[in-house]
Protein backbone atom coordinates (compact mmCIF):
# COMPACT_ATOMS: atom_id res chain seq x y z
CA UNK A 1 -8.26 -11.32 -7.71
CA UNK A 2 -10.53 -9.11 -9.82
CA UNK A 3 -10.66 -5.30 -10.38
CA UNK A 4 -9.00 -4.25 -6.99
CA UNK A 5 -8.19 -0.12 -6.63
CA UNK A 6 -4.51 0.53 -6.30
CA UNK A 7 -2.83 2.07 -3.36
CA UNK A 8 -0.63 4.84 -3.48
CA UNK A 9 2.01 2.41 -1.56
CA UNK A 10 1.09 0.06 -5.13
CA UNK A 11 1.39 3.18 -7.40
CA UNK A 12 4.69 4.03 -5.68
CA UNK A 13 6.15 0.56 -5.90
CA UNK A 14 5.30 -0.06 -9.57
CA UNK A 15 6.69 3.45 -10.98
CA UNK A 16 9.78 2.24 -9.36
CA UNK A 17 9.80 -1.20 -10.55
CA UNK A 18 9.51 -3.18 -7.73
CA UNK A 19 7.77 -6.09 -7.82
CA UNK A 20 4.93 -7.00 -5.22
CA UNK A 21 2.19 -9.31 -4.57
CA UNK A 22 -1.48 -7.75 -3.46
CA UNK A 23 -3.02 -10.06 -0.74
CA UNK A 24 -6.57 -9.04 0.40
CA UNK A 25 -8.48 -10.39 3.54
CA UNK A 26 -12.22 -10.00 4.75
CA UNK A 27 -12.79 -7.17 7.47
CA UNK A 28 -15.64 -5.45 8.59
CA UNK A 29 -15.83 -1.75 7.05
CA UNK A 30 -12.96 0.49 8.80
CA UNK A 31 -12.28 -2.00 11.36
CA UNK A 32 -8.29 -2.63 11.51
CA UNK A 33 -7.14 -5.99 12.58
CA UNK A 34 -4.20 -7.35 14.36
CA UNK A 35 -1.53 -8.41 12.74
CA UNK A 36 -1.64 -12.13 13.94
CA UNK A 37 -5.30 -12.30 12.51
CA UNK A 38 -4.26 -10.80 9.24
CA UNK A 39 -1.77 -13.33 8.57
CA UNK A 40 -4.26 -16.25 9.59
CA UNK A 41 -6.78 -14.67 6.86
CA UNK A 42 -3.80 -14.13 4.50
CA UNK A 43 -2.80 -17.90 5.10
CA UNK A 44 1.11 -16.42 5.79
CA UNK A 45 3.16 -17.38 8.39
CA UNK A 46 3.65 -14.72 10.88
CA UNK A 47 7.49 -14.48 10.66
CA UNK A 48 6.75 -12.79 7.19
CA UNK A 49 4.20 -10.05 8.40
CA UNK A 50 5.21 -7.22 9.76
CA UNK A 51 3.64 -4.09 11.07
CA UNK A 52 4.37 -0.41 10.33
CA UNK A 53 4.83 1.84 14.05
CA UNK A 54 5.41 5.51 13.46
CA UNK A 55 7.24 7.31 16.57
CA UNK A 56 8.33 10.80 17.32
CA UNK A 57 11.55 11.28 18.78
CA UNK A 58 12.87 14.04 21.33
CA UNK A 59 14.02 15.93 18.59
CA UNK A 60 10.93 16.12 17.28
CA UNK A 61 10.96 13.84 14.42
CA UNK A 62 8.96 11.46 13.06
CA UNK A 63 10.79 7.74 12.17
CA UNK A 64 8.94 5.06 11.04
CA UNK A 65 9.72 1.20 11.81
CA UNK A 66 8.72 -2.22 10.54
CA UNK A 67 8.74 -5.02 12.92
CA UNK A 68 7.34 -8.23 12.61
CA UNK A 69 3.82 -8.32 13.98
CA UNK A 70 4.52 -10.83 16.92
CA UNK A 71 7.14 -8.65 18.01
CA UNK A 72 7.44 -5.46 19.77
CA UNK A 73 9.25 -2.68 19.37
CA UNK A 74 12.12 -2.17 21.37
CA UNK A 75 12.07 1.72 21.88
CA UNK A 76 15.72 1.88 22.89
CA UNK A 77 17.23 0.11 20.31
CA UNK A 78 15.36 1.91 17.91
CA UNK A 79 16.07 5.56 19.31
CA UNK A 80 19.57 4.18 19.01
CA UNK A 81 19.07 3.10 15.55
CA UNK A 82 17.87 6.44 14.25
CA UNK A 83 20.36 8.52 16.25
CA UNK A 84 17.64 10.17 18.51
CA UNK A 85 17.92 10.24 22.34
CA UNK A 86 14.31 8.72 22.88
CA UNK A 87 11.62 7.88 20.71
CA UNK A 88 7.74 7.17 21.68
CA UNK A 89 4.85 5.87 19.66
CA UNK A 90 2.88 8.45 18.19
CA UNK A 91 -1.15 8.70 19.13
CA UNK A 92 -3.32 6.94 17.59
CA UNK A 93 -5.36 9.85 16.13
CA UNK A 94 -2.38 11.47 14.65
CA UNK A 95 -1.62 8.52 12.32
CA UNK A 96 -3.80 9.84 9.36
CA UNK A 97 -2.40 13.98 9.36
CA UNK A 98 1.48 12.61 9.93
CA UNK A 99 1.31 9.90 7.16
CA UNK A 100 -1.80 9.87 5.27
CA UNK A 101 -2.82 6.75 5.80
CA UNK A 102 -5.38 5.39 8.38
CA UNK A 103 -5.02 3.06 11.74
CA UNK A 104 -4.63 -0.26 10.31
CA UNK A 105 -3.57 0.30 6.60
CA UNK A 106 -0.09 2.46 7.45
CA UNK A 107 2.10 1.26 4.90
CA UNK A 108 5.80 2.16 5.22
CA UNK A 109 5.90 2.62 1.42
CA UNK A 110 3.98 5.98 0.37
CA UNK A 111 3.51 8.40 2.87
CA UNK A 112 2.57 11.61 2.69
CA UNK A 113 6.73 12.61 3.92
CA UNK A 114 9.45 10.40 3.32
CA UNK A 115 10.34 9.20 7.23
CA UNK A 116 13.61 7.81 8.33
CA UNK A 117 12.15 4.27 8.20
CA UNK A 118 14.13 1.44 10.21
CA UNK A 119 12.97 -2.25 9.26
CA UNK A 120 13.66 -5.06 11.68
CA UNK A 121 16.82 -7.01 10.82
CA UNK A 122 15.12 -10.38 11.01
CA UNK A 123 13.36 -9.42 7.28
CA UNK A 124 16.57 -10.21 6.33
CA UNK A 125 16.31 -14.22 6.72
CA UNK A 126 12.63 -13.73 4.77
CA UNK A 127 12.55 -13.66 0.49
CA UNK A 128 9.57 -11.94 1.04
CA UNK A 129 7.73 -10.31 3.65
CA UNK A 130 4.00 -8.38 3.52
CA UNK A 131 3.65 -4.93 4.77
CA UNK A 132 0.17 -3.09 4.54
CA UNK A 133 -0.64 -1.92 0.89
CA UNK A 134 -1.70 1.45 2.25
CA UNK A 135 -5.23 0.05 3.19
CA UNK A 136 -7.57 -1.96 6.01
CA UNK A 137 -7.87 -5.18 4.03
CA UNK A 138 -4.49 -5.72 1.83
CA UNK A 139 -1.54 -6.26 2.29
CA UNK A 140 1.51 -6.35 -0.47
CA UNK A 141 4.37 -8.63 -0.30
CA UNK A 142 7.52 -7.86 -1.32
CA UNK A 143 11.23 -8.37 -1.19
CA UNK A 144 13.14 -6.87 1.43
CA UNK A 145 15.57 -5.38 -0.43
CA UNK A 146 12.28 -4.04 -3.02
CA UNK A 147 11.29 -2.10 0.53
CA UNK A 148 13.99 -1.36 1.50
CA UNK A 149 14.50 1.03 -2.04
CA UNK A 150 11.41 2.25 -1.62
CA UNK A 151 11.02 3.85 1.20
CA UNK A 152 15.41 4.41 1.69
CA UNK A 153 15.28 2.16 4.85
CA UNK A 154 17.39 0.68 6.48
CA UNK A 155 17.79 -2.41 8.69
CA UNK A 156 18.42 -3.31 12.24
CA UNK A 157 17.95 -5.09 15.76
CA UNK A 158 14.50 -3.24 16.58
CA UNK A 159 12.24 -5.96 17.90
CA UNK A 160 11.86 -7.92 20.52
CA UNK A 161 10.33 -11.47 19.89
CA UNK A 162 7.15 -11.95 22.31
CA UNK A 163 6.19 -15.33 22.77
CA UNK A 164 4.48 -15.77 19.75
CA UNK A 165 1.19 -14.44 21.02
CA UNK A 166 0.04 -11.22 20.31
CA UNK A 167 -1.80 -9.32 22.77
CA UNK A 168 -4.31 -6.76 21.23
CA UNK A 169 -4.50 -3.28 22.35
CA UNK A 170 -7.35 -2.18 24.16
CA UNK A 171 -10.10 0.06 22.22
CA UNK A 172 -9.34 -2.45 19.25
CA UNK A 173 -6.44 -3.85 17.91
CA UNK A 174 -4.86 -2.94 14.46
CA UNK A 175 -2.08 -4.08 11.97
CA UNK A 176 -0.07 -0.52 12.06
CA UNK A 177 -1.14 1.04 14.66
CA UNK A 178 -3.26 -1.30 17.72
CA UNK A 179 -1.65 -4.79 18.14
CA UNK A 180 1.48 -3.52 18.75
CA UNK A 181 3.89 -2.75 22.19
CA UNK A 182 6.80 -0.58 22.52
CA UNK A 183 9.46 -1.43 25.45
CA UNK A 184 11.79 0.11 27.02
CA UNK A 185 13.70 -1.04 29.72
């Protein structure tokens, strides 16, 4: 793999002793890429990579939730899940001054704040899964139960299951932040 720089999400995971696996894939400088492409290039099967979607809820705060990257997010279920009366998907060009990180390398490990962070139940049935390390261009895999620690999530029925092809966002998808669509019924 060579000299690669570490993430803060990599930092954060190896002062707490969690073991992960760096996985990097070609991109064009600053361009984020959907998730489905990301786990062609990363030779994964989809089922294991999931995206990071920040939200604000009515009350105001942020929450943070992992879902499998040819799923979307069901906004209901995961207002419910956080205790929040609605939720909605943050803007695009807030991602960077409410977590630190960039469209497209949002990690759920290592923000800037500690969110309330909700992973989809289904990373339950996976011994690993691989989250964005933090940057366009790597990913990390780790256990659930490794994420789970360290970012204090928790787990439950968030996603809905497309059918298994993911539609990019227009103006450019992105792993985080572009390929991704919230519902609510």
């Amino acid at each position: 793999m060579g000299k690669e720089a570490k993430t803060n999400a990599m930092r954060l995971l190896e002062r707490a002793k969690i073991p992960y696996q760096p996985h990097e894939y070609p991109h064009e400088a600053g361009e984020a890429v959907d998730g489905a492409t990301v786990a062609r290039l990363t030779g994964q099967d989809p089922a294991r990579v999931y995206k990071t979607l920040v939200t604000q809820g009515a009350d105001r705060n942020y929450y943070v939730f992992v879902v499998p990257v040819l799923a979307e997010l069901d906004l209901k279920k995961a207002a419910k899940a956080v205790g929040a009366k609605s939720i909605a998907m943050i803007h695009v060009a807030d991602i960077n001054k409410i977590t630190g990180y960039i469209r497209g390398g949002c990690s759920p490990v290592g923000m800037k704040k500690q969110f309330t962070t909700v992973f989809d139940a289904s990373c339950l049935a996976q011994a690993n899964i691989l989250v964005s390390g933090g940057r366009i261009g790597t990913q990390i895999e780790v256990a659930p139960a490794g994420l789970l620690a360290a970012t204090g999530g928790t787990t439950a029925d968030i996603a809905i299951t497309t059918n298994g092809a993911a539609t990019p966002a227009p103006g450019g998808p992105g792993e985080g932040h572009g390929n991704h669509r919230a519902v609510q019924p």
